[in-house]
Protein backbone atom coordinates (compact mmCIF):
# COMPACT_ATOMS: atom_id res chain seq x y z
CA UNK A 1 -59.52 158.87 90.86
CA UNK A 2 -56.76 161.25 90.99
CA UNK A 3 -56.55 164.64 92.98
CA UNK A 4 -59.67 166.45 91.79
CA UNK A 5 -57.65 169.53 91.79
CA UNK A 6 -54.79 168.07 89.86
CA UNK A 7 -57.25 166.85 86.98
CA UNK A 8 -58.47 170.49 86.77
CA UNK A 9 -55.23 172.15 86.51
CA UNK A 10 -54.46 170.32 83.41
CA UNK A 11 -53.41 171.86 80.41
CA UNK A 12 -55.65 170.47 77.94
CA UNK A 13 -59.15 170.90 78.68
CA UNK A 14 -60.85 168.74 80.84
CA UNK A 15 -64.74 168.23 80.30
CA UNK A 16 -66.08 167.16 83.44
CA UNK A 17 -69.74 165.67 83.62
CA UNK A 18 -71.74 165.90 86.92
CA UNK A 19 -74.12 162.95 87.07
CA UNK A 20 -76.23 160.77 89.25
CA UNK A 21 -77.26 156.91 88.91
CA UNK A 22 -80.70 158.10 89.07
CA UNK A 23 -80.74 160.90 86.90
CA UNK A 24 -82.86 160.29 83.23
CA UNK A 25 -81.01 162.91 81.49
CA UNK A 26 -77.48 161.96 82.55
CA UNK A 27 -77.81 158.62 80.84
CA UNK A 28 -78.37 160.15 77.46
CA UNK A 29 -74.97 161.95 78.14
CA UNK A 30 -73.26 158.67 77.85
CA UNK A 31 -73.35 158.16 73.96
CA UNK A 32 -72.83 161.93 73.46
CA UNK A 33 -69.55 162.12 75.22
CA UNK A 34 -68.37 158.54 73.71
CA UNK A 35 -69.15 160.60 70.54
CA UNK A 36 -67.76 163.82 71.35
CA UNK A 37 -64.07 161.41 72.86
CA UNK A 38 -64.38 160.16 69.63
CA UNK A 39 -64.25 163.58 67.76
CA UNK A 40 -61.63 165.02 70.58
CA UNK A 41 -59.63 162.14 71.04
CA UNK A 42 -56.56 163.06 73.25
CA UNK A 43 -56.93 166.82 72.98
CA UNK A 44 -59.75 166.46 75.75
CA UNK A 45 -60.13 164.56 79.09
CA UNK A 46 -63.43 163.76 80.01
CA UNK A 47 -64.24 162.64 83.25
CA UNK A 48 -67.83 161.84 84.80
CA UNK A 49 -68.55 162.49 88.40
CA UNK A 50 -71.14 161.21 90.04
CA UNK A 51 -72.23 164.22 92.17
CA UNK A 52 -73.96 161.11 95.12
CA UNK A 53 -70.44 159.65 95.51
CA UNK A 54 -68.50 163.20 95.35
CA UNK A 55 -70.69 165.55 97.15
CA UNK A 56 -67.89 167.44 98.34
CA UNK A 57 -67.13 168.09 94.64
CA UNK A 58 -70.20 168.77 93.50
CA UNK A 59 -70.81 171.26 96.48
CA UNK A 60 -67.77 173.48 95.99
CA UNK A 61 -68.34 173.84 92.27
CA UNK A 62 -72.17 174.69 93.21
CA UNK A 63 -73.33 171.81 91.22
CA UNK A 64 -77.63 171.82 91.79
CA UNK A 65 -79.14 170.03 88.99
CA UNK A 66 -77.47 167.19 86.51
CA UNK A 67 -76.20 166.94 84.06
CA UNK A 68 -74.09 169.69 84.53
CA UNK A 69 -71.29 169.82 82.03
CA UNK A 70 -68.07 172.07 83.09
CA UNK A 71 -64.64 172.72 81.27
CA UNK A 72 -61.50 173.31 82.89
CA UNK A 73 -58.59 174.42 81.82
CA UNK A 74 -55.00 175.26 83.82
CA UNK A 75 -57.84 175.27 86.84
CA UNK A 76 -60.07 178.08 84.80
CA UNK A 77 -63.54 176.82 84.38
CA UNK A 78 -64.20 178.23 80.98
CA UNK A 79 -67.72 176.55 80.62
CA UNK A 80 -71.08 175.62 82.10
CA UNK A 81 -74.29 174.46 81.24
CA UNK A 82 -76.62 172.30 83.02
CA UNK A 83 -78.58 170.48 80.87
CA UNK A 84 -78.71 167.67 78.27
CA UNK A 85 -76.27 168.79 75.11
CA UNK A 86 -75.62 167.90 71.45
CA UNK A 87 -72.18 166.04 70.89
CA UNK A 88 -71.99 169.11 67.97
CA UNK A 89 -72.42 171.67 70.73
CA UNK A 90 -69.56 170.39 73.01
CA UNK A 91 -67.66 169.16 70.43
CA UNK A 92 -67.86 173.19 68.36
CA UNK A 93 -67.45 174.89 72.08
CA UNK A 94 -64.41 172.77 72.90
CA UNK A 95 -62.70 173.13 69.60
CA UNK A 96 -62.76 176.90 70.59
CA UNK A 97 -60.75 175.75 74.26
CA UNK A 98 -57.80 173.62 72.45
């Protein structure tokens, strides 16, 4: 994966999902955000980070319970919500970031 930081600083939003292997409600994530990169296409990155194999990442960004779903942008985070979400949701919040 590429610089974290870099990803972040992006100019088009960048949805990042904090996960874990174990985690129930991070596997119902999955078809949401295939749904919501449908809808987005290349106006979005979305990137999945699982917070066991990044705990560096997940510890500077205060990550405590996943899913967590953030959105960067030029290395803003303009969003946060832990929590399972509806593709319409994301998909009506991030409209809002593009």
């Amino acid at each position: 994966m590429a610089n974290f930081n870099e990803i972040i600083n992006s100019p088009k939003p960048v949805l990042i999902d904090f996960s874990a292997e174990w985690c129930g409600p991070c596997k119902m994530m999955a078809p949401i955000l295939k749904e919501v990169a449908g809808a987005m296409g290349e106006r979005v990155r979305i990137i999945k980070i699982d917070v066991d194999k990044n705990p560096a990442v997940a510890q500077k960004y205060q990550v405590m319970s996943v899913p967590t779903l953030m959105v960067f942008k030029n290395g803003q985070s303009l969003f946060r919500q832990s929590g399972v979400m509806q593709a319409r949701q994301i998909i009506d919040m991030l409209n809002k970031m593009v």
